[in-house]
PDB file of N, CA and C in Angstrom:
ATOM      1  N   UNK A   1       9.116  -1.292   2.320  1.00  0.00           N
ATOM      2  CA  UNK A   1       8.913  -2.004   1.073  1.00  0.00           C
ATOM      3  C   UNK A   1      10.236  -2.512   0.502  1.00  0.00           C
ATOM      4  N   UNK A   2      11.235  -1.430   1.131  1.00  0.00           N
ATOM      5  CA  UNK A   2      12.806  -1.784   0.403  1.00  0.00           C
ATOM      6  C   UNK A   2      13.113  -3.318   0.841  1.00  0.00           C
ATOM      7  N   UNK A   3      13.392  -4.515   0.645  1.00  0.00           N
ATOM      8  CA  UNK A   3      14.093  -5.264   1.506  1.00  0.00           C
ATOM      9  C   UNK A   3      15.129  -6.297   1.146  1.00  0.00           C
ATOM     10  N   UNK A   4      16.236  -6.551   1.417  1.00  0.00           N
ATOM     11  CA  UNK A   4      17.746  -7.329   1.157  1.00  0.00           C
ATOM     12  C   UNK A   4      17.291  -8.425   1.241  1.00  0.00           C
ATOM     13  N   UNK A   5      17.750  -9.813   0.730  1.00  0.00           N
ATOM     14  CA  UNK A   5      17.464 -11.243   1.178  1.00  0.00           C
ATOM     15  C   UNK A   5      19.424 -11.405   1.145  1.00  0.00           C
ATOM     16  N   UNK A   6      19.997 -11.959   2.202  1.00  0.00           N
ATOM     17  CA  UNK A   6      21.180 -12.797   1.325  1.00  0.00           C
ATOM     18  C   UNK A   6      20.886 -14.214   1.656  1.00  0.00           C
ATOM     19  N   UNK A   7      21.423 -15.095   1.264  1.00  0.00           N
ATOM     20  CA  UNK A   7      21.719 -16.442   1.182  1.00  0.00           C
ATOM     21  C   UNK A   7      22.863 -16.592   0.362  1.00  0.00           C
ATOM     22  N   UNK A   8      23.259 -17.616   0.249  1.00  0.00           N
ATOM     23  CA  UNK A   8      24.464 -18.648   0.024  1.00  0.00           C
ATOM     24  C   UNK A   8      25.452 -19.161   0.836  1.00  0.00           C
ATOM     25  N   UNK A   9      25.633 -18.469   2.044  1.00  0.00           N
ATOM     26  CA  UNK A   9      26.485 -18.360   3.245  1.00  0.00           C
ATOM     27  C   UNK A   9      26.273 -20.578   3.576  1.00  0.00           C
ATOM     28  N   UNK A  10      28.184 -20.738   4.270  1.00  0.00           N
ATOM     29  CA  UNK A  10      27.801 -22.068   4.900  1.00  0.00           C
ATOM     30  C   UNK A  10      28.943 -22.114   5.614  1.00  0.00           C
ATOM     31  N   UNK A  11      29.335 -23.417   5.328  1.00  0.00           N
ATOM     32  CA  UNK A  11      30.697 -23.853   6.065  1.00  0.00           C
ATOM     33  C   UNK A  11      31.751 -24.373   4.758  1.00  0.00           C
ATOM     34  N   UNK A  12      32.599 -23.507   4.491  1.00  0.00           N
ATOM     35  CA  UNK A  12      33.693 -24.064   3.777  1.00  0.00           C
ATOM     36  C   UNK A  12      34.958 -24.079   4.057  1.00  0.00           C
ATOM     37  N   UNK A  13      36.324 -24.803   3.185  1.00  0.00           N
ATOM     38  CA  UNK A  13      37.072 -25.516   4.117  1.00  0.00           C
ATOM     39  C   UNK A  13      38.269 -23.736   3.386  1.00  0.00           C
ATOM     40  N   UNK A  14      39.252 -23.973   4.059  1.00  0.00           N
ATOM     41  CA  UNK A  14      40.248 -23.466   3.422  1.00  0.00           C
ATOM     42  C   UNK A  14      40.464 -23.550   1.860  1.00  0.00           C
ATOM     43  N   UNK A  15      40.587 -22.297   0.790  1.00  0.00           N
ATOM     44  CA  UNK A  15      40.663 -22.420  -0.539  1.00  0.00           C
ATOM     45  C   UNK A  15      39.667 -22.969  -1.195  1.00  0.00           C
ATOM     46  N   UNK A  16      38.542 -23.412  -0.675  1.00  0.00           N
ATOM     47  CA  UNK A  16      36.850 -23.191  -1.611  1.00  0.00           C
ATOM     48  C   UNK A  16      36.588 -22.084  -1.618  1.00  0.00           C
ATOM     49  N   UNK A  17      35.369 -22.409  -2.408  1.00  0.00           N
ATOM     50  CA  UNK A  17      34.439 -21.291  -2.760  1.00  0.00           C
ATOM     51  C   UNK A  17      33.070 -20.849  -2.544  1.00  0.00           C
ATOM     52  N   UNK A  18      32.767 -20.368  -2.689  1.00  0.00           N
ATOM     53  CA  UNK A  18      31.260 -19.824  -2.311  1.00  0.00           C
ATOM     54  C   UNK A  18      30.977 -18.708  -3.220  1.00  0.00           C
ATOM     55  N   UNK A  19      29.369 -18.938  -3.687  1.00  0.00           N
ATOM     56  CA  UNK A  19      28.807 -17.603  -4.599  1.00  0.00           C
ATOM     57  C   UNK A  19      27.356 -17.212  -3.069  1.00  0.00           C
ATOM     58  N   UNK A  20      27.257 -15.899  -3.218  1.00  0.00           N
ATOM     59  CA  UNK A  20      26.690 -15.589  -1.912  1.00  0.00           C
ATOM     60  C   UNK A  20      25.556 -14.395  -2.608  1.00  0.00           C
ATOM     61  N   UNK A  21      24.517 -14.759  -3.098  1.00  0.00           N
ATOM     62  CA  UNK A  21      23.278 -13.993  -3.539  1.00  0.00           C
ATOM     63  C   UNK A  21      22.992 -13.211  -2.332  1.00  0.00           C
ATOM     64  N   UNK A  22      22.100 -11.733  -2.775  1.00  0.00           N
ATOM     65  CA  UNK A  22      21.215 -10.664  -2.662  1.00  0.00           C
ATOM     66  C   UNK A  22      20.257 -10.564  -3.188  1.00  0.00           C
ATOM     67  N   UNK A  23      18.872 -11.167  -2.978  1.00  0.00           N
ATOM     68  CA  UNK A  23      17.374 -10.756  -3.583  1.00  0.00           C
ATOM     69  C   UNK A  23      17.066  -9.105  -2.855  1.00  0.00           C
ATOM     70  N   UNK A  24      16.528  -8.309  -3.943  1.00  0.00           N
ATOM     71  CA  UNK A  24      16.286  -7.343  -3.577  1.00  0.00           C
ATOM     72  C   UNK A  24      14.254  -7.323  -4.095  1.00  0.00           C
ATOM     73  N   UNK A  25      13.536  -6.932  -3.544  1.00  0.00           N
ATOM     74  CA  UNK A  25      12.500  -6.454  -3.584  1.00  0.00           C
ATOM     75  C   UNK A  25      11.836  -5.237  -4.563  1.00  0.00           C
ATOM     76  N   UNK A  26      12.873  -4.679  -5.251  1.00  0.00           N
ATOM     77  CA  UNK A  26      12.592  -3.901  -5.849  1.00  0.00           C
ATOM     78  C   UNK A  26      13.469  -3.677  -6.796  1.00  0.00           C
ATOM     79  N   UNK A  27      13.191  -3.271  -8.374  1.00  0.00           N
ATOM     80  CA  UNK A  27      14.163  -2.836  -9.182  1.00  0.00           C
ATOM     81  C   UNK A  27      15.547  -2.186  -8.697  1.00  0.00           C
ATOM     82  N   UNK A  28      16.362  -2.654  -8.932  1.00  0.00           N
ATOM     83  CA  UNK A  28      18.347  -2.665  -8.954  1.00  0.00           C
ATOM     84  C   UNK A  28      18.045  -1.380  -9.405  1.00  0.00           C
ATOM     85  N   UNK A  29      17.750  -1.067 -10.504  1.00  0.00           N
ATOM     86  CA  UNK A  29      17.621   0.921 -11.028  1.00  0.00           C
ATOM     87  C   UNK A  29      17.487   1.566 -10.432  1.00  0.00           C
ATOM     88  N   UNK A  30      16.490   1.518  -8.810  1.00  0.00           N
ATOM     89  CA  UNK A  30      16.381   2.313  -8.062  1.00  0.00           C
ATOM     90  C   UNK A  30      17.983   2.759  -6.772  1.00  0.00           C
ATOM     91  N   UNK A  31      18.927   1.759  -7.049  1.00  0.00           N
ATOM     92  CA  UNK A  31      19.867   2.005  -6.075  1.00  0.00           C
ATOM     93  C   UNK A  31      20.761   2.489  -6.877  1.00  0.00           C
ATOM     94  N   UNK A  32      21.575   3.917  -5.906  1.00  0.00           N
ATOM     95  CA  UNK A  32      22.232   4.318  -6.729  1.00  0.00           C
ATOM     96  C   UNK A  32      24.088   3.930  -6.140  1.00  0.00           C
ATOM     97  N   UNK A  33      23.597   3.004  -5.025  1.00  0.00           N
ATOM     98  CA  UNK A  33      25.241   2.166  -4.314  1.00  0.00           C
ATOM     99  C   UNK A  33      24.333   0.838  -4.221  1.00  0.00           C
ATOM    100  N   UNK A  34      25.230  -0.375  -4.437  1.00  0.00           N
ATOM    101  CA  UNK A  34      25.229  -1.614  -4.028  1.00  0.00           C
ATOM    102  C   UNK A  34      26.581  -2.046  -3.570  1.00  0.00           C
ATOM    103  N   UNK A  35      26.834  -2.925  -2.683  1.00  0.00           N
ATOM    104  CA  UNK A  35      27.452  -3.809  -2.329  1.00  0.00           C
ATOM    105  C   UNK A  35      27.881  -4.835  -1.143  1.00  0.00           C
ATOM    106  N   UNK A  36      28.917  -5.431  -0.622  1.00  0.00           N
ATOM    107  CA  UNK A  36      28.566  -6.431   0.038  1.00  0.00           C
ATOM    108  C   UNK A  36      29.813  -5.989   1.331  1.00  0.00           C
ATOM    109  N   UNK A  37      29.266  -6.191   2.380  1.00  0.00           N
ATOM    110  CA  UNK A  37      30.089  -6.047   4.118  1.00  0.00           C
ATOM    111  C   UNK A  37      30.388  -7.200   4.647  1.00  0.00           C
ATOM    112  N   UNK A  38      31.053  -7.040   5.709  1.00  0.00           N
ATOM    113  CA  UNK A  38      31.163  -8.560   6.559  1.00  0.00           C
ATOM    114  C   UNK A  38      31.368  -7.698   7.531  1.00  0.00           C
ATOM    115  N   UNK A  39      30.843  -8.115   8.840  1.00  0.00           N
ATOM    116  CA  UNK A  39      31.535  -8.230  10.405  1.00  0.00           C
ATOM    117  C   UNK A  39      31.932  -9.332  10.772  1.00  0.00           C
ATOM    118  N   UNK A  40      33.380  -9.674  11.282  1.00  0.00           N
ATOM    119  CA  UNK A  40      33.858 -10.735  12.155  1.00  0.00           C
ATOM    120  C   UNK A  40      33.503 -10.348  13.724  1.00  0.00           C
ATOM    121  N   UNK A  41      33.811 -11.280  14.771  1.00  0.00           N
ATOM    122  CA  UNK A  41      33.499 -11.042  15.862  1.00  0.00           C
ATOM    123  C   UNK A  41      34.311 -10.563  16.206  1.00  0.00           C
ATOM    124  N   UNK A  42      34.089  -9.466  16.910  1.00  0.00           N
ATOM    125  CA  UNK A  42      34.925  -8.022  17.402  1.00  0.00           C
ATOM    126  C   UNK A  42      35.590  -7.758  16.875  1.00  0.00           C
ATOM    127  N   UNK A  43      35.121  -7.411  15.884  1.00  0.00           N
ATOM    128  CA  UNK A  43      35.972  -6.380  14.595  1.00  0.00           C
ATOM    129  C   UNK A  43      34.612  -5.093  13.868  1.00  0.00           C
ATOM    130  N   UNK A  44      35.012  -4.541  13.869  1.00  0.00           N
ATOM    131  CA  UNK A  44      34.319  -3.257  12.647  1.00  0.00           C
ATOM    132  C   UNK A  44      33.572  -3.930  11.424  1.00  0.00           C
ATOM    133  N   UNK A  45      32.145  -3.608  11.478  1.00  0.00           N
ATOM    134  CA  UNK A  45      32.090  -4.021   9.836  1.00  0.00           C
ATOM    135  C   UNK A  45      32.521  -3.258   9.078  1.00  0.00           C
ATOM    136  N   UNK A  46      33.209  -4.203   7.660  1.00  0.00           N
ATOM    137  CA  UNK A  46      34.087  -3.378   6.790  1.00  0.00           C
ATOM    138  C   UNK A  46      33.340  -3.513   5.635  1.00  0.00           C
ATOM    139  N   UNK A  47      33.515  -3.039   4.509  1.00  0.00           N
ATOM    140  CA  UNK A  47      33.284  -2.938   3.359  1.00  0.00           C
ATOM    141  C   UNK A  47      34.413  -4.266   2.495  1.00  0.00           C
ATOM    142  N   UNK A  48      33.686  -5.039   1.642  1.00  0.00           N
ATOM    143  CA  UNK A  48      33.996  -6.034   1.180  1.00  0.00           C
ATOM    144  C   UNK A  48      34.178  -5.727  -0.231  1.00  0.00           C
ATOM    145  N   UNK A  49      33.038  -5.433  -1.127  1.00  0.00           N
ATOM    146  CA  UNK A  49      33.238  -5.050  -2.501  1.00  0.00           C
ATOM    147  C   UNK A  49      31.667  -4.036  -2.665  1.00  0.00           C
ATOM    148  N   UNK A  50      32.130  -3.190  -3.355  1.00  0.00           N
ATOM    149  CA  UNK A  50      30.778  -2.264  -3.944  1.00  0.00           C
ATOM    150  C   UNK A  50      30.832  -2.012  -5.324  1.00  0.00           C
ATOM    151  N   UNK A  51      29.697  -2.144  -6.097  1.00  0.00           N
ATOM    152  CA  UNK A  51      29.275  -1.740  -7.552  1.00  0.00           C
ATOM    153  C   UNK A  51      28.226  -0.513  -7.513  1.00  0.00           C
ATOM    154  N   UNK A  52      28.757   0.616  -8.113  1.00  0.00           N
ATOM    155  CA  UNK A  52      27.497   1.780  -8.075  1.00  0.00           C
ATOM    156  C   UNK A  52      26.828   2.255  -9.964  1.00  0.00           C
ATOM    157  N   UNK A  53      26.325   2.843  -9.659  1.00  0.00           N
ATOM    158  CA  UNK A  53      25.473   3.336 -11.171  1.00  0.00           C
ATOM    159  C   UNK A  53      26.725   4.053 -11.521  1.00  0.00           C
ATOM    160  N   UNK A  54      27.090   3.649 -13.044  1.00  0.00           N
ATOM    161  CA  UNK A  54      28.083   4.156 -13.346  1.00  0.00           C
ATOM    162  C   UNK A  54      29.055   2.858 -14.667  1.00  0.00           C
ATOM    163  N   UNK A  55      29.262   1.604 -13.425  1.00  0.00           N
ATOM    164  CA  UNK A  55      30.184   0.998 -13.500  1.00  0.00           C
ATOM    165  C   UNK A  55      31.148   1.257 -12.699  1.00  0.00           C
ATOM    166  N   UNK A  56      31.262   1.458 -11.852  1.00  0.00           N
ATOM    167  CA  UNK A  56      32.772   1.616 -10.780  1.00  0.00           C
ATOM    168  C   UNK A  56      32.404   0.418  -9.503  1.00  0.00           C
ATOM    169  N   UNK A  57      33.847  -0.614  -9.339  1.00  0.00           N
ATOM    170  CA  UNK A  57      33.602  -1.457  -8.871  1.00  0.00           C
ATOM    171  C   UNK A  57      34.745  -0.871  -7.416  1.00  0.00           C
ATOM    172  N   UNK A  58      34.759  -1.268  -6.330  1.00  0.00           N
ATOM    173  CA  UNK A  58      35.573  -1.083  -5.397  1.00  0.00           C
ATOM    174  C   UNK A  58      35.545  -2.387  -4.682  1.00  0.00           C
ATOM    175  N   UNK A  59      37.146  -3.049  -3.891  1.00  0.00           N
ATOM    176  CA  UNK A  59      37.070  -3.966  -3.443  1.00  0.00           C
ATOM    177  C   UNK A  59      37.777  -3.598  -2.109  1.00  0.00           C
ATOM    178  N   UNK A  60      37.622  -4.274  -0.841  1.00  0.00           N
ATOM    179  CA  UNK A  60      38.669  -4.345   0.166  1.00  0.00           C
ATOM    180  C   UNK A  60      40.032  -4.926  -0.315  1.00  0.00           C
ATOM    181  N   UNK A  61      41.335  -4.228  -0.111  1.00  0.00           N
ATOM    182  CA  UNK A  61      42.020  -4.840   0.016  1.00  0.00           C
ATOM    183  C   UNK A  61      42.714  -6.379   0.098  1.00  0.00           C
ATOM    184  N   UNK A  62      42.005  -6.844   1.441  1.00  0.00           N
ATOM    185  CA  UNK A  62      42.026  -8.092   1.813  1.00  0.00           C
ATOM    186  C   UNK A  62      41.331  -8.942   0.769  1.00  0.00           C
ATOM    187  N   UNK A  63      41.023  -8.809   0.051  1.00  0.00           N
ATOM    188  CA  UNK A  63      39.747  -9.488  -0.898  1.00  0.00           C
ATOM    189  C   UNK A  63      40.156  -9.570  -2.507  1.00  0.00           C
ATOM    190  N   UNK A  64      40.994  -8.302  -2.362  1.00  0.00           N
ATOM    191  CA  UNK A  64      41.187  -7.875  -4.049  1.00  0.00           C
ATOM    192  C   UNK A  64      42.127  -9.339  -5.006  1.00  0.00           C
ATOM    193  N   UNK A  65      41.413  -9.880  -6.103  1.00  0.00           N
ATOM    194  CA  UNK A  65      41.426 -10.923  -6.662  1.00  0.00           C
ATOM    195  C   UNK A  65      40.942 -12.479  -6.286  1.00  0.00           C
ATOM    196  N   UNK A  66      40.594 -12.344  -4.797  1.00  0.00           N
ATOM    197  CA  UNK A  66      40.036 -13.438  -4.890  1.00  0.00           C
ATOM    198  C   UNK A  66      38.151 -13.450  -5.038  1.00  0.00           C
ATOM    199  N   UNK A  67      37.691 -12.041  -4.921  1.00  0.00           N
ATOM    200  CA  UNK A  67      36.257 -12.020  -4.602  1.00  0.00           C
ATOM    201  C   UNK A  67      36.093 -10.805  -5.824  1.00  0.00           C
ATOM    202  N   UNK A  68      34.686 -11.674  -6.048  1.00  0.00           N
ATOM    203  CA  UNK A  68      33.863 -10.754  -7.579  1.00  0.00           C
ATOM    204  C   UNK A  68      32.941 -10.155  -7.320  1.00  0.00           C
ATOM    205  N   UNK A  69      32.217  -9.073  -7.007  1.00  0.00           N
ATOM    206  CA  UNK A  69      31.022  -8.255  -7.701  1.00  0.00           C
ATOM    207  C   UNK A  69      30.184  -8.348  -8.649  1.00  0.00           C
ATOM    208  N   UNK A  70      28.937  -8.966  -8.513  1.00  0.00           N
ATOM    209  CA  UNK A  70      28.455  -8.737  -9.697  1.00  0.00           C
ATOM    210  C   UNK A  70      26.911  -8.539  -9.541  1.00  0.00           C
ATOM    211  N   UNK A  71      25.982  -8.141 -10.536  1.00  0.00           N
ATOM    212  CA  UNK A  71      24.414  -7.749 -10.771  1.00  0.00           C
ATOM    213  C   UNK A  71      24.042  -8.880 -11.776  1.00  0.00           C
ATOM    214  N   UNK A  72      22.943  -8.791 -11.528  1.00  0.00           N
ATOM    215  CA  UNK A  72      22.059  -8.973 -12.714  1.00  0.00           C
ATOM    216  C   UNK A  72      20.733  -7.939 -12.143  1.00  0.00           C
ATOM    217  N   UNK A  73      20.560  -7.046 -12.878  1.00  0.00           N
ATOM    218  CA  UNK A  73      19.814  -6.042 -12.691  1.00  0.00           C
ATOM    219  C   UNK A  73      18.156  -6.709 -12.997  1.00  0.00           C
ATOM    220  N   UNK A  74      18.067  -7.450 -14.217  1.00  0.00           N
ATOM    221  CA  UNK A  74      16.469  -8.015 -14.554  1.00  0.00           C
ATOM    222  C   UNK A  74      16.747  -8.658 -13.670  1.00  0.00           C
ATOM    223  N   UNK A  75      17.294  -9.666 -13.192  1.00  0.00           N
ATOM    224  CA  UNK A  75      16.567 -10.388 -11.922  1.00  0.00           C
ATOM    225  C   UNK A  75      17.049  -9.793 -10.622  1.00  0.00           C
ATOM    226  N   UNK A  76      16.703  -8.678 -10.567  1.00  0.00           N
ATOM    227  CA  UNK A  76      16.491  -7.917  -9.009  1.00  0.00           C
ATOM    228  C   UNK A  76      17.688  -8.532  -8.173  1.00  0.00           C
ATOM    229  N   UNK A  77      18.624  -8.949  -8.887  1.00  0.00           N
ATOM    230  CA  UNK A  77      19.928  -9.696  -7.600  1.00  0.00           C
ATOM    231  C   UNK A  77      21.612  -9.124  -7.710  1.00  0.00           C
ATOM    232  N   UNK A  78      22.354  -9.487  -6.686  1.00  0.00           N
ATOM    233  CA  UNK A  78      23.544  -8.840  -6.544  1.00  0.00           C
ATOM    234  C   UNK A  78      24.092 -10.079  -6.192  1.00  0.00           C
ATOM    235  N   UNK A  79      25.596 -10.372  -6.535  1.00  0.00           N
ATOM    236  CA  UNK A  79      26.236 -11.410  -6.045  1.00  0.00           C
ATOM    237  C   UNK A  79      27.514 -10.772  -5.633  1.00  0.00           C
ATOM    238  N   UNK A  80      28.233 -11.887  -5.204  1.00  0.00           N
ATOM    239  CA  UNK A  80      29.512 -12.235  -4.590  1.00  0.00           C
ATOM    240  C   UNK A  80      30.234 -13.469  -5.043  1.00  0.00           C
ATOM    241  N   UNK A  81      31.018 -13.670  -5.296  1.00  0.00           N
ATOM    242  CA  UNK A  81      31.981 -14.590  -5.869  1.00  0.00           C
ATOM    243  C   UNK A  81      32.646 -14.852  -5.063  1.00  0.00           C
ATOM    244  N   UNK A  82      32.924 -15.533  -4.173  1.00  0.00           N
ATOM    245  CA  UNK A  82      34.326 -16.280  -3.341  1.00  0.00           C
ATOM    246  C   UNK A  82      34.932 -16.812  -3.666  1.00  0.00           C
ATOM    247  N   UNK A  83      36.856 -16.442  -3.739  1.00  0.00           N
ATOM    248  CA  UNK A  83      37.386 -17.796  -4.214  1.00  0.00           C
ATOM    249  C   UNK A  83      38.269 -17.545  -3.466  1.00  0.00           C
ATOM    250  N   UNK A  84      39.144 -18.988  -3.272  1.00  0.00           N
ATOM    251  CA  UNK A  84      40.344 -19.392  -2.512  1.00  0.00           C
ATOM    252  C   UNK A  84      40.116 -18.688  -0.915  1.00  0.00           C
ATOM    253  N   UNK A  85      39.022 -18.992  -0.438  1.00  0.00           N
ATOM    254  CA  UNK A  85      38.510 -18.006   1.203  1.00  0.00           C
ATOM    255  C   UNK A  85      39.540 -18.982   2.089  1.00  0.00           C
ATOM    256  N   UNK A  86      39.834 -18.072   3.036  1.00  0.00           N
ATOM    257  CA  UNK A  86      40.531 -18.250   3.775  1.00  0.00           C
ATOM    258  C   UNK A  86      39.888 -17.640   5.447  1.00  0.00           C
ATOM    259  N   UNK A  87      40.578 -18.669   6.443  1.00  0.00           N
ATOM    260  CA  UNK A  87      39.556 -18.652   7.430  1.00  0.00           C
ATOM    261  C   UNK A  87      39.683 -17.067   8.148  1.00  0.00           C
ATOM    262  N   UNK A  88      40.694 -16.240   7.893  1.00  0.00           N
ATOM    263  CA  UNK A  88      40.193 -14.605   8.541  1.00  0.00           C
ATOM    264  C   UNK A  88      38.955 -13.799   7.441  1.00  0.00           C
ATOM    265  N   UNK A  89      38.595 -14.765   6.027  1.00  0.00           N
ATOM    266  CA  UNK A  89      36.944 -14.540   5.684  1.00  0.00           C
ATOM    267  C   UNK A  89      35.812 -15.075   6.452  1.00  0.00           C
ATOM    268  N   UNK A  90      36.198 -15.658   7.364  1.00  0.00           N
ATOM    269  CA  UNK A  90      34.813 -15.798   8.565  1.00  0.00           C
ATOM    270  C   UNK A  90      34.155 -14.609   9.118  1.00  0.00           C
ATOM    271  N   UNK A  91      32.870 -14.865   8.773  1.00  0.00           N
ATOM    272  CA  UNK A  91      32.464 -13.236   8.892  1.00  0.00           C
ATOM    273  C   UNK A  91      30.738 -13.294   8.564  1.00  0.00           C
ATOM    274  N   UNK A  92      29.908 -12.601   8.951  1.00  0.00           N
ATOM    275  CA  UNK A  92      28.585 -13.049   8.533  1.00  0.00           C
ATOM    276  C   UNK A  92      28.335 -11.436   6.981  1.00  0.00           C
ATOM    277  N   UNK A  93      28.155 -11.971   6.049  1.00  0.00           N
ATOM    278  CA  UNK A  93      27.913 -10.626   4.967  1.00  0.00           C
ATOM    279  C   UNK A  93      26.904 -10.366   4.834  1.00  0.00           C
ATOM    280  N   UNK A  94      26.805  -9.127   4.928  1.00  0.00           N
ATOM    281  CA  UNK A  94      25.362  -7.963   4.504  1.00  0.00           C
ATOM    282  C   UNK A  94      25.613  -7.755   3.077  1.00  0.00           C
ATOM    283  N   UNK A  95      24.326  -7.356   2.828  1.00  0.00           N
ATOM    284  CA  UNK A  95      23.648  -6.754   1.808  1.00  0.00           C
ATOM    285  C   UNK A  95      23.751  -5.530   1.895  1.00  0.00           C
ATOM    286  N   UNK A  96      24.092  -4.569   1.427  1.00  0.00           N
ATOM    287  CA  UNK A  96      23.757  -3.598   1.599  1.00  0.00           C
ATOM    288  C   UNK A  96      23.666  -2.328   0.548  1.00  0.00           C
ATOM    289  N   UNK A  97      22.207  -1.015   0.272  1.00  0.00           N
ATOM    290  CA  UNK A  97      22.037  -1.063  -0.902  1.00  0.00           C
ATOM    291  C   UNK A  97      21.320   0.637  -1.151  1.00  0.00           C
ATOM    292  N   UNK A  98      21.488   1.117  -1.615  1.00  0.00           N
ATOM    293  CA  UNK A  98      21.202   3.337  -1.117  1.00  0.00           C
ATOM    294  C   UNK A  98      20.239   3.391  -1.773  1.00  0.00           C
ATOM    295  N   UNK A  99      19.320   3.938  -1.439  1.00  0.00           N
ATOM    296  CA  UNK A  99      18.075   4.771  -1.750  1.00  0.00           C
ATOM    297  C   UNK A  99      17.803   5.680  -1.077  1.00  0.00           C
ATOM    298  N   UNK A 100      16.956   6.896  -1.888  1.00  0.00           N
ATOM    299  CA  UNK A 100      15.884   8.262  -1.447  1.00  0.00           C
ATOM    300  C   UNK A 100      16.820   8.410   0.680  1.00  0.00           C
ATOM    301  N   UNK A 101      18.086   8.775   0.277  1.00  0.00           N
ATOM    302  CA  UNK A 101      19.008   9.031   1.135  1.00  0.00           C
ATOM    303  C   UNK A 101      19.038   7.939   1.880  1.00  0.00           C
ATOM    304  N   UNK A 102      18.778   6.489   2.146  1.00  0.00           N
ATOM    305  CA  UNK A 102      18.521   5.903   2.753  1.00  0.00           C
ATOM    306  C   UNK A 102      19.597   4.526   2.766  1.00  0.00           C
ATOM    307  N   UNK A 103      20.097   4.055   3.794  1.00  0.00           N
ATOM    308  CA  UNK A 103      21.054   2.501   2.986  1.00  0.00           C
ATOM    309  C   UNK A 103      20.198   1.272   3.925  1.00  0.00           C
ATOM    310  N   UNK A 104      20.139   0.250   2.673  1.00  0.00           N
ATOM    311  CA  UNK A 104      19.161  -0.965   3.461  1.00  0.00           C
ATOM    312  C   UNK A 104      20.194  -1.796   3.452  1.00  0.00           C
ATOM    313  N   UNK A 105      19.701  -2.721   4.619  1.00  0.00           N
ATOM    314  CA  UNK A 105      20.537  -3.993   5.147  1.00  0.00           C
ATOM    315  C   UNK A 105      19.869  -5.139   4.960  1.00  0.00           C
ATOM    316  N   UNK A 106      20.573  -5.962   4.889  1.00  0.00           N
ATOM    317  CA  UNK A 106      19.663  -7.242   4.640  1.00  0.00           C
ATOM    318  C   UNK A 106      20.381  -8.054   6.281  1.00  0.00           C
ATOM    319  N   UNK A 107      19.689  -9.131   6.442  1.00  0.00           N
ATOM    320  CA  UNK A 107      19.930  -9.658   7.615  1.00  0.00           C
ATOM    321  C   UNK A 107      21.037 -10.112   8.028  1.00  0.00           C
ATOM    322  N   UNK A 108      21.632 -10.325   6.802  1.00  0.00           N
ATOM    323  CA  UNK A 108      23.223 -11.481   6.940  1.00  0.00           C
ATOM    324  C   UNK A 108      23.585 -12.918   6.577  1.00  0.00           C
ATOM    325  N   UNK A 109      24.325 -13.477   6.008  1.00  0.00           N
ATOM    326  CA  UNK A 109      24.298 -14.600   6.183  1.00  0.00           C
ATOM    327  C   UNK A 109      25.514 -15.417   6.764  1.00  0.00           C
ATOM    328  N   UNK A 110      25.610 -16.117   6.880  1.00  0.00           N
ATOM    329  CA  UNK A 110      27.030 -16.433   8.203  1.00  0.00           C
ATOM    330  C   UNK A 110      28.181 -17.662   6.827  1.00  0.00           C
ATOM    331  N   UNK A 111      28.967 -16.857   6.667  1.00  0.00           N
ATOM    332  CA  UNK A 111      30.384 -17.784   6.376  1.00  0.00           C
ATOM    333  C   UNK A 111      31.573 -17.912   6.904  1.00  0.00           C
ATOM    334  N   UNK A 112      31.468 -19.251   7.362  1.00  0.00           N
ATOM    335  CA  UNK A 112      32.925 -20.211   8.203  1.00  0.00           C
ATOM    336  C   UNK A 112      33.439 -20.564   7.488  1.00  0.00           C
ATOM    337  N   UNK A 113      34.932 -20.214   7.150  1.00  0.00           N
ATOM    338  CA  UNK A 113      35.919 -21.126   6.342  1.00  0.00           C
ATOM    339  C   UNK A 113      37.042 -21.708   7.589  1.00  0.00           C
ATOM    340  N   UNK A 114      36.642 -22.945   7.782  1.00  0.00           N
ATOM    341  CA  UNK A 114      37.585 -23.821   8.924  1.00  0.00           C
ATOM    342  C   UNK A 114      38.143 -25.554   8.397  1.00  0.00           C
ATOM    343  N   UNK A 115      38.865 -25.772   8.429  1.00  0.00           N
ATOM    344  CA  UNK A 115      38.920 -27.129   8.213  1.00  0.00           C
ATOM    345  C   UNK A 115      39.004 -28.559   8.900  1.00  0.00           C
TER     346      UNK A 115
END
């Protein structure tokens, strides 16, 4: 019943931007971790940025000031903010989101920053 949607993912050039939605299926109240991954090709998926119940935001490194976190809890969604991406942000991003011990994935969506 749990299930991730992302979209916003495309092709952008060096130093654009991109906002990259999470539809979730079920009330945001029920998760007690949200946030957003990437895998590049042959690399580890890493952790990108996470927001948990609380207010505590965590970012990757690589990411910290150019990429935002954010909810809107009434409309069941999670975002991502991209700015100034640069092409080692090529990477397809998950959704990803904790419940009743459980973490859901959403399918992915694919972002190329090439020029």
């Amino acid at each position: 019943q749990v299930q991730l949607v992302e979209s916003g993912g495309g092709l952008v050039q060096p130093g654009g931007s991109l906002k990259l939605s999470c539809a979730a299926t079920v009330n945001l109240f029920i998760f007690d971790h949200m946030g957003w991954y990437r895998q590049a090709p042959g690399k580890q998926r890493e952790m990108v940025a996470t927001f948990t119940i609380g207010g505590n935001t965590n970012y990757a490194d690589t990411v910290k000031g150019r990429f935002t976190i954010s909810r809107d809890s009434g409309q069941g969604m999670m975002y991502l903010q991209m700015d100034s991406l640069q092409p080692e942000d090529t990477a397809v991003y998950y959704c990803n989101a904790h419940y009743m011990e459980t973490y859901y994935w959403g399918q992915g969506t694919q972002v190329t920053v090439s020029s």
